[in-house]
Protein backbone atom coordinates (compact mmCIF):
# COMPACT_ATOMS: atom_id res chain seq x y z
CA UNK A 1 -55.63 32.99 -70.44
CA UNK A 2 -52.38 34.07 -71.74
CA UNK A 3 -50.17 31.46 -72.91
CA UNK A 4 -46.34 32.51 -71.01
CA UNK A 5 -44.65 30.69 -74.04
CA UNK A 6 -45.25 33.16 -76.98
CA UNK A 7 -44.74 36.22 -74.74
CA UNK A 8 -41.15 34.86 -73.93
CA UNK A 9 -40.68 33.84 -77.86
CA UNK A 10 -41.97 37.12 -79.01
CA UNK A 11 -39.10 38.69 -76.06
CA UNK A 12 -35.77 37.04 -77.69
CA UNK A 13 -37.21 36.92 -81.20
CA UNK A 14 -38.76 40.88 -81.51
CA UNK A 15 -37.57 43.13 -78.52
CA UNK A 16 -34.24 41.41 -78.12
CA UNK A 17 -33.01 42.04 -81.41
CA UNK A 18 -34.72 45.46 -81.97
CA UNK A 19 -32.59 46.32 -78.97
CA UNK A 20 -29.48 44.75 -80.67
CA UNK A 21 -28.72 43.21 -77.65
CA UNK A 22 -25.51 41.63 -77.15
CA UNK A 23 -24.74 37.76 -77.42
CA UNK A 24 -23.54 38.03 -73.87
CA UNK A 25 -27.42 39.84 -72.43
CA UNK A 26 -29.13 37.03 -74.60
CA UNK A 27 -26.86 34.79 -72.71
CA UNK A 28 -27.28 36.04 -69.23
CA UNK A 29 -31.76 36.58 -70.18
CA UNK A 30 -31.49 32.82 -71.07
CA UNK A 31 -29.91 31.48 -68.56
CA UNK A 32 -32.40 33.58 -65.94
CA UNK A 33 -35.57 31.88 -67.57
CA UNK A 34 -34.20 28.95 -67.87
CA UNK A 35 -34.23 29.14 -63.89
CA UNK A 36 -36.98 30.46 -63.69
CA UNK A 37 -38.95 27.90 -65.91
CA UNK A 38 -37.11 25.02 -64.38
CA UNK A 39 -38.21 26.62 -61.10
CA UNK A 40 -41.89 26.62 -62.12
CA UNK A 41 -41.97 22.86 -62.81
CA UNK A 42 -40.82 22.21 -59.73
CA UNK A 43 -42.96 23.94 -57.63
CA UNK A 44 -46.06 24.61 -59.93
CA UNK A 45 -46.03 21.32 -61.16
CA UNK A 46 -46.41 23.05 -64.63
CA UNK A 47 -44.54 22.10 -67.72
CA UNK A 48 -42.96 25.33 -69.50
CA UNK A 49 -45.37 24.68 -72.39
CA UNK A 50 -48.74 25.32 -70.65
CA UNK A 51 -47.72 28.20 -68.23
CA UNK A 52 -49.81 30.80 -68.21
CA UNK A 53 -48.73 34.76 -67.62
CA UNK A 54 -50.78 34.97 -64.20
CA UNK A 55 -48.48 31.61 -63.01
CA UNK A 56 -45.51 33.58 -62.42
CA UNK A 57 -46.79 36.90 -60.33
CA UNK A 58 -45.44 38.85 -58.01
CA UNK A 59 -45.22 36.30 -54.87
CA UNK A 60 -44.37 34.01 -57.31
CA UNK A 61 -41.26 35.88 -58.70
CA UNK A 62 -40.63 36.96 -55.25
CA UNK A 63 -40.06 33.43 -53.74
CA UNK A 64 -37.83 32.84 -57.03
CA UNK A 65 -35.79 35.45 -55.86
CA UNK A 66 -35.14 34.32 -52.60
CA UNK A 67 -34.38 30.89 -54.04
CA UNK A 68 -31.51 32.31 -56.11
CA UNK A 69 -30.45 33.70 -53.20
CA UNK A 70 -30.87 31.06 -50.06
CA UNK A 71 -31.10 27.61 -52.11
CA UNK A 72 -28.57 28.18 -54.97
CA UNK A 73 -26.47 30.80 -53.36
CA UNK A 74 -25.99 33.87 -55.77
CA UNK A 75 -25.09 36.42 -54.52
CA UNK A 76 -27.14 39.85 -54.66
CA UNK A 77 -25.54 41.12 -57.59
CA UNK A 78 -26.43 38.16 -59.18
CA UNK A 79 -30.25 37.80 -58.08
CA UNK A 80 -30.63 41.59 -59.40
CA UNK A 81 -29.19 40.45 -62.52
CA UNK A 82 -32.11 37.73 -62.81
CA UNK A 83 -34.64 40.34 -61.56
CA UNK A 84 -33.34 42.72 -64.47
CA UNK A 85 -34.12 40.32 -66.93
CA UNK A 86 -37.68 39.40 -65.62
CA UNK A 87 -38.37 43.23 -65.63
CA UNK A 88 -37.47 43.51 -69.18
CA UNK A 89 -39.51 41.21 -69.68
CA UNK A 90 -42.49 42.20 -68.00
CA UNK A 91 -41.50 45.43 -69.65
CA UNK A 92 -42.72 43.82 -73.22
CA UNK A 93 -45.78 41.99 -71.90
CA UNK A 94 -46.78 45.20 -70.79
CA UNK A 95 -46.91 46.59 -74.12
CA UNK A 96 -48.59 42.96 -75.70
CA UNK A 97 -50.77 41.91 -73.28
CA UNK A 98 -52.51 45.53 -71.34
CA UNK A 99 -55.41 43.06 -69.86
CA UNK A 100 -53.08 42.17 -67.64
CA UNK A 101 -51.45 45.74 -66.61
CA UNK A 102 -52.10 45.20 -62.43
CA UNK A 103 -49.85 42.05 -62.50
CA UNK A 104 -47.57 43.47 -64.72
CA UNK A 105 -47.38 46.84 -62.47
CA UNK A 106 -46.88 44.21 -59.07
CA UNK A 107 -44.14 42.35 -61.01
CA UNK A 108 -42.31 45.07 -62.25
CA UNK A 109 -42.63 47.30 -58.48
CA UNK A 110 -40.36 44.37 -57.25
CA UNK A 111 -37.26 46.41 -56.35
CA UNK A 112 -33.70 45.59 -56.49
CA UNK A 113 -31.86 44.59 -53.13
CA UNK A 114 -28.59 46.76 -52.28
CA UNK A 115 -26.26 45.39 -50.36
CA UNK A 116 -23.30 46.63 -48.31
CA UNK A 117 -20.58 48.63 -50.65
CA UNK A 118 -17.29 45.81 -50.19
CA UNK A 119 -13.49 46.57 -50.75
CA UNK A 120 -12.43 45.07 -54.04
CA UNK A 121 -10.07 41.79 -53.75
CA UNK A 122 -6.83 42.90 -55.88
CA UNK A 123 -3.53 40.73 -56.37
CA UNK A 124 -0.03 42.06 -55.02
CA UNK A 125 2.87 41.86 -57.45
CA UNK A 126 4.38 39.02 -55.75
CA UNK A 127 0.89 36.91 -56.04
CA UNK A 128 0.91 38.00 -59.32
CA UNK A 129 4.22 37.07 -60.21
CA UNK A 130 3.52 33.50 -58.77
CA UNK A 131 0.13 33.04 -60.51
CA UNK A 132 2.01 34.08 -63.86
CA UNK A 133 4.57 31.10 -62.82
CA UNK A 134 2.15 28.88 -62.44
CA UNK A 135 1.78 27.38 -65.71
CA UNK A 136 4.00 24.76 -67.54
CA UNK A 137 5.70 26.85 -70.44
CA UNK A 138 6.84 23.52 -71.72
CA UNK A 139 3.33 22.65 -73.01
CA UNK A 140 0.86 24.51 -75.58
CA UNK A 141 -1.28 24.60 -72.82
CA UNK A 142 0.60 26.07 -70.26
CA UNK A 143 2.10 28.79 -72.64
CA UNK A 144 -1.73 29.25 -73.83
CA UNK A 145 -2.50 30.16 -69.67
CA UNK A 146 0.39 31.72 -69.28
CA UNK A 147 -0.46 34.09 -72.07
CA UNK A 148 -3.98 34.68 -71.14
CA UNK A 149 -3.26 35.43 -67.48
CA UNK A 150 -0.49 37.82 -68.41
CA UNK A 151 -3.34 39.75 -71.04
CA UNK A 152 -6.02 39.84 -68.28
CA UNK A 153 -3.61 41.28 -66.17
CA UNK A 154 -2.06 43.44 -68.08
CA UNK A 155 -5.81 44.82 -70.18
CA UNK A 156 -7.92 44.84 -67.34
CA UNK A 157 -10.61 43.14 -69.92
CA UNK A 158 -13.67 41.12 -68.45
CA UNK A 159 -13.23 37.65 -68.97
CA UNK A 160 -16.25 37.80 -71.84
CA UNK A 161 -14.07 40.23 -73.46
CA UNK A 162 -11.09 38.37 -73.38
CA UNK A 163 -12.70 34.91 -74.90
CA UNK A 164 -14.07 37.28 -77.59
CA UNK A 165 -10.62 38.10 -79.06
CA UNK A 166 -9.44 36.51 -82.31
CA UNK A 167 -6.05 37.00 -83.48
CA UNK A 168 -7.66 39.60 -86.06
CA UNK A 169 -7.50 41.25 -82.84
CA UNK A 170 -4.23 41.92 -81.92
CA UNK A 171 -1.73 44.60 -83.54
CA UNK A 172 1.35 44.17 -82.95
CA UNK A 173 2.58 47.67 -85.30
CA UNK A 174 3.51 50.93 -83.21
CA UNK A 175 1.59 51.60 -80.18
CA UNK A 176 0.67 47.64 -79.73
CA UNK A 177 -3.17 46.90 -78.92
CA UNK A 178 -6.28 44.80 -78.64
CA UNK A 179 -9.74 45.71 -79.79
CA UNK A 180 -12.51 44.50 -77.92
CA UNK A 181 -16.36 44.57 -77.97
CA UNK A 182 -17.35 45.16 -74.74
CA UNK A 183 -20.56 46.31 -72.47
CA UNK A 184 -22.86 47.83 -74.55
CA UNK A 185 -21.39 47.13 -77.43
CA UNK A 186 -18.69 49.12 -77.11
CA UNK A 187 -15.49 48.92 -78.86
CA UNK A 188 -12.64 49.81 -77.68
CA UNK A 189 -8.75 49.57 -77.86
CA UNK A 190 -6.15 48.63 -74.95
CA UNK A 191 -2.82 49.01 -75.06
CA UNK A 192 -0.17 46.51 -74.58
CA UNK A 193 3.18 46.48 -73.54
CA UNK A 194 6.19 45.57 -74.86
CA UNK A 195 6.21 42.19 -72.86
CA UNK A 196 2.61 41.32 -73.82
CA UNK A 197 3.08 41.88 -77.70
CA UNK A 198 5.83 40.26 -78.05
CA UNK A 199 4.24 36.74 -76.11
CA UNK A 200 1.26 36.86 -77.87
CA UNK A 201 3.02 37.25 -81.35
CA UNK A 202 5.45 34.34 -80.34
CA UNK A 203 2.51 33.03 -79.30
CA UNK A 204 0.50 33.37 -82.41
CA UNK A 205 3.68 32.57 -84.57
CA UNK A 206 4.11 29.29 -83.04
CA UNK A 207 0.30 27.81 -83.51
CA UNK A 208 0.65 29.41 -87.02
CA UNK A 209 -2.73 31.28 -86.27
CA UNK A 210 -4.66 32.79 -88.95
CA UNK A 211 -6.99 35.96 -88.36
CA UNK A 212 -10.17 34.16 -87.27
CA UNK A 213 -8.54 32.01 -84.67
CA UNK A 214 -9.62 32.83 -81.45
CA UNK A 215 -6.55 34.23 -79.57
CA UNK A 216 -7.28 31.94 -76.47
CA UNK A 217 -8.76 28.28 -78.16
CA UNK A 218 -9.86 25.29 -76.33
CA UNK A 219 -8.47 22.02 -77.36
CA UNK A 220 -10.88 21.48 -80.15
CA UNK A 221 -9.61 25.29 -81.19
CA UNK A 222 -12.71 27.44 -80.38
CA UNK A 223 -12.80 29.82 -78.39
CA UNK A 224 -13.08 29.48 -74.41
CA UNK A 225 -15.61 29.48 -72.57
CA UNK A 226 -15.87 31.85 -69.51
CA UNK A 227 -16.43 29.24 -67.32
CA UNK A 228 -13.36 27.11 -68.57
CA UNK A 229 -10.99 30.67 -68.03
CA UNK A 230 -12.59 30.75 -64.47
CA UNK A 231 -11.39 27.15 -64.12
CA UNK A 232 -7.98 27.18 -64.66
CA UNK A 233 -7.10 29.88 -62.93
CA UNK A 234 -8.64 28.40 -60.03
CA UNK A 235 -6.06 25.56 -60.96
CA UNK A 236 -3.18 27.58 -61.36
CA UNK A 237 -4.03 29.68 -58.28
CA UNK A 238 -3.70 26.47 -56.18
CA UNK A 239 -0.16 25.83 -57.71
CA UNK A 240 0.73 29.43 -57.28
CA UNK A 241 -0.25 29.69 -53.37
CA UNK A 242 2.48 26.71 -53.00
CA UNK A 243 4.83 29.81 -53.64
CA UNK A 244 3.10 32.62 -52.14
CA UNK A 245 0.61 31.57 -49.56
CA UNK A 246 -0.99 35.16 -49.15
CA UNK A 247 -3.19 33.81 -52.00
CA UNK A 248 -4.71 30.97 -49.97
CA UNK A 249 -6.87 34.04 -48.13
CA UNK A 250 -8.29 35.48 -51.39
CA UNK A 251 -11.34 34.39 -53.96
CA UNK A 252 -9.01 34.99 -56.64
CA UNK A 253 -11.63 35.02 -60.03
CA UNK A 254 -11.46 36.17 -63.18
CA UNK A 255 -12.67 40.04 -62.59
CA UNK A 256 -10.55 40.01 -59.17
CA UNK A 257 -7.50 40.14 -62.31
CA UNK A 258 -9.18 43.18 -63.89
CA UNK A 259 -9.00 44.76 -60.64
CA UNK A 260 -5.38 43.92 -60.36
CA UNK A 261 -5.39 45.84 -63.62
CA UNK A 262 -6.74 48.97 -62.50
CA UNK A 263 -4.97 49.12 -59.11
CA UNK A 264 -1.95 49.16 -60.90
CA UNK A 265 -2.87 51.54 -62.94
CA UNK A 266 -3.41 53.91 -60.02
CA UNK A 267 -0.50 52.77 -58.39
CA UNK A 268 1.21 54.00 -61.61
CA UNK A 269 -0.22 57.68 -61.24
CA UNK A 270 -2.99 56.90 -63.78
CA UNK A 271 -5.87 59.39 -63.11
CA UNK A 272 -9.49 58.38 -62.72
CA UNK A 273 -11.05 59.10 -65.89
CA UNK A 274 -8.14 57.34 -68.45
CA UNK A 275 -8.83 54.14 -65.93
CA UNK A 276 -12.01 54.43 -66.87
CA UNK A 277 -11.61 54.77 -70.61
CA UNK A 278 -9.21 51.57 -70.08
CA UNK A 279 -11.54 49.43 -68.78
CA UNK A 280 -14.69 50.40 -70.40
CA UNK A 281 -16.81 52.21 -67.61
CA UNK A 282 -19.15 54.68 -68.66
CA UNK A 283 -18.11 56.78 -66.40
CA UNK A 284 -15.75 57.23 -63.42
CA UNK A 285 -18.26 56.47 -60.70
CA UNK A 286 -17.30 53.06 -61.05
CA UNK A 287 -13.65 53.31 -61.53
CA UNK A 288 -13.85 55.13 -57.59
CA UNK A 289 -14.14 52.03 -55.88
CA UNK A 290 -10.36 51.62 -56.36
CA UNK A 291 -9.20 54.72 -54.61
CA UNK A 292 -11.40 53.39 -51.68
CA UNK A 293 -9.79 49.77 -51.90
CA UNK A 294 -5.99 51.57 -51.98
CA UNK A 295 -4.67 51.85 -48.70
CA UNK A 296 -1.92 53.37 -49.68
CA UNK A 297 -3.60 56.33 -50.94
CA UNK A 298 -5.21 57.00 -47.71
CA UNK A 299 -2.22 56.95 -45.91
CA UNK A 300 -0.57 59.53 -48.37
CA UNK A 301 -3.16 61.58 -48.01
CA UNK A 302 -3.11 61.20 -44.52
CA UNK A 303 0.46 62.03 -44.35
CA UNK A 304 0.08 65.56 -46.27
CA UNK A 305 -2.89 66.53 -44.18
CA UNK A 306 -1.69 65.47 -40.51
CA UNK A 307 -1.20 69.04 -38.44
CA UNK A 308 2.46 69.67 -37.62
CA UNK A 309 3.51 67.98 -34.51
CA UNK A 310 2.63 69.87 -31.48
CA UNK A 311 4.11 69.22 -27.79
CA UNK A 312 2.24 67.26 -24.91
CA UNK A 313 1.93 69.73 -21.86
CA UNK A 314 -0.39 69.07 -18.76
CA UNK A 315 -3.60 71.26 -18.74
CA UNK A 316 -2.80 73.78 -15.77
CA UNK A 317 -5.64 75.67 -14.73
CA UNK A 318 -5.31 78.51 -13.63
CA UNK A 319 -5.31 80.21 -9.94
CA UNK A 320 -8.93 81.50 -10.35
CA UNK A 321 -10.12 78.27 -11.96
CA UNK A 322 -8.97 76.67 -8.64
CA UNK A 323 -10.32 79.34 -6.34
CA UNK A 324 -13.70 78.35 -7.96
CA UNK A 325 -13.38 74.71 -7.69
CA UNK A 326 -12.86 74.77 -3.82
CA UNK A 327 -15.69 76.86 -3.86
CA UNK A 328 -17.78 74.08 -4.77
């Protein structure tokens, strides 16, 4: 027997932090076991304390899986996530508890699904004008939306990036910017224009902000949480489709504003690899999926490489070609 409750322990406490993993992995590794424990109970009739290693096996994570996917609704990206986690997982156990290497091997043979490349969901300037015009200036918290719309916009930055920021943050000397920790642990700075600095330094004027304020705060002045951002600009969303109804036919979330980001960047002439450096990829194969979502692009392209225009004539065959067609 092989108590499941130390392994998991010895997972956030030891290989966790070895890894210097990021607040936002321990996040998304918690909230998968969580699931996964809550899960158990349910169907095991086992209380988290007294499962065992050999409880959750291969079928066992399998029909997990498919209840992230059928019962709850996540979407594949999503249920690969969770299966991520349970590999690393299985990944450790493997190294503190080799008696059970065949389960280990089933569990961690469990591949990921792939599902069918999409075109990313991007905002036109009009629906982006109207979401921007969606907030009520007049109060702190409509200026507070209106700024943080305008910045994910305008930075491209995932929404855990953009809760992240404190006013530390910001510079607002030549060549304006915000610093970010992103994937990885990576830090990196994104420019701002001259429209963005100068809201968020009225912005940070006004509420009197010192350094370790988050840029974005809550009510109670901490920082916001991702699901709160996701929130209100569902709210504001609904306000804004009042003015431009095109928006009332897209899931308009927090990363479908980083795409607006990087489709305007293209739009702008912007090649691949500075988009890239922009938003944080590690490399350009991600930043590709917005030349296939730009129509436009395509029908450039399509433009410089269509043959010059040739005349319609009838095919007339010649007298020998009907000579041997009566012959037949």
């Amino acid at each position: 027997m092989t108590a499941l409750a130390p392994v998991l322990e010895g997972f956030f406490t030891e290989r966790l932090t070895q890894r210097r993993a990021s607040s936002h992995t321990v996040a998304s590794y918690r909230d998968t076991f969580c699931l996964l424990l809550r899960y158990a109970n349910h169907n095991l009739h086992i209380p988290p304390s007294r499962l065992d290693l050999t409880d959750i096996d291969a079928p066992f994570i399998a029909g997990f899986l498919d209840h992230l996917e059928h019962e709850r609704g996540n979407s594949l990206t999503t249920r690969n996530n969770r299966l991520a986690a349970i590999h690393s997982l299985f990944g450790y156990a493997a190294l503190r508890c080799p008696e059970h290497a065949a389960l280990i091997a089933r569990v961690l043979a469990i591949p990921r699904k792939r599902a069918d490349s999409t075109i990313v969901c991007f905002l036109t300037h009009a629906e982006v004008n109207a979401l921007l015009a969606s907030p009520d200036r007049a109060t702190s918290l409509g200026q507070r939306d209106h700024a943080l719309l305008l910045t994910a916009v305008q930075t491209g930055m995932r929404v855990a990036e953009l809760t992240g920021l404190t006013s530390a943050d910001a510079d607002f000397g030549p060549g304006a910017n915000l610093h970010c920790l992103g994937k990885g642990r990576k830090h990196r700075r994104v420019p701002l224009t001259r429209p963005t600095a100068r809201l968020l330094r009225d912005w940070l004027r006004e509420r009197r902000a010192v350094p370790s304020d988050p840029l974005f705060p809550n009510r109670a002045g901490r920082p916001l949480s991702t699901d709160a951002v996701a929130d209100l600009l569902t709210k504001h969303v609904v306000v804004a489709a009042q003015r431009c109804p095109t928006l009332t036919s897209k899931i308009v979330t927090p990363h479908v504003l980083r795409h607006t980001c990087a489709m305007n960047l293209l739009h702008s002439g912007v090649d691949l690899a500075t988009i890239a450096l922009w938003l944080g990829h590690a490399t350009t194969k991600a930043t590709a999926i917005y030349v296939h979502a730009d129509l436009a692009l395509k029908e450039q392209a399509l433009t410089r490489t269509a043959p010059p225009a040739i005349g319609r004539r009838r095919y007339q065959p010649t007298d020998a070609v009907l000579a041997f067609l009566q012959t037949l």
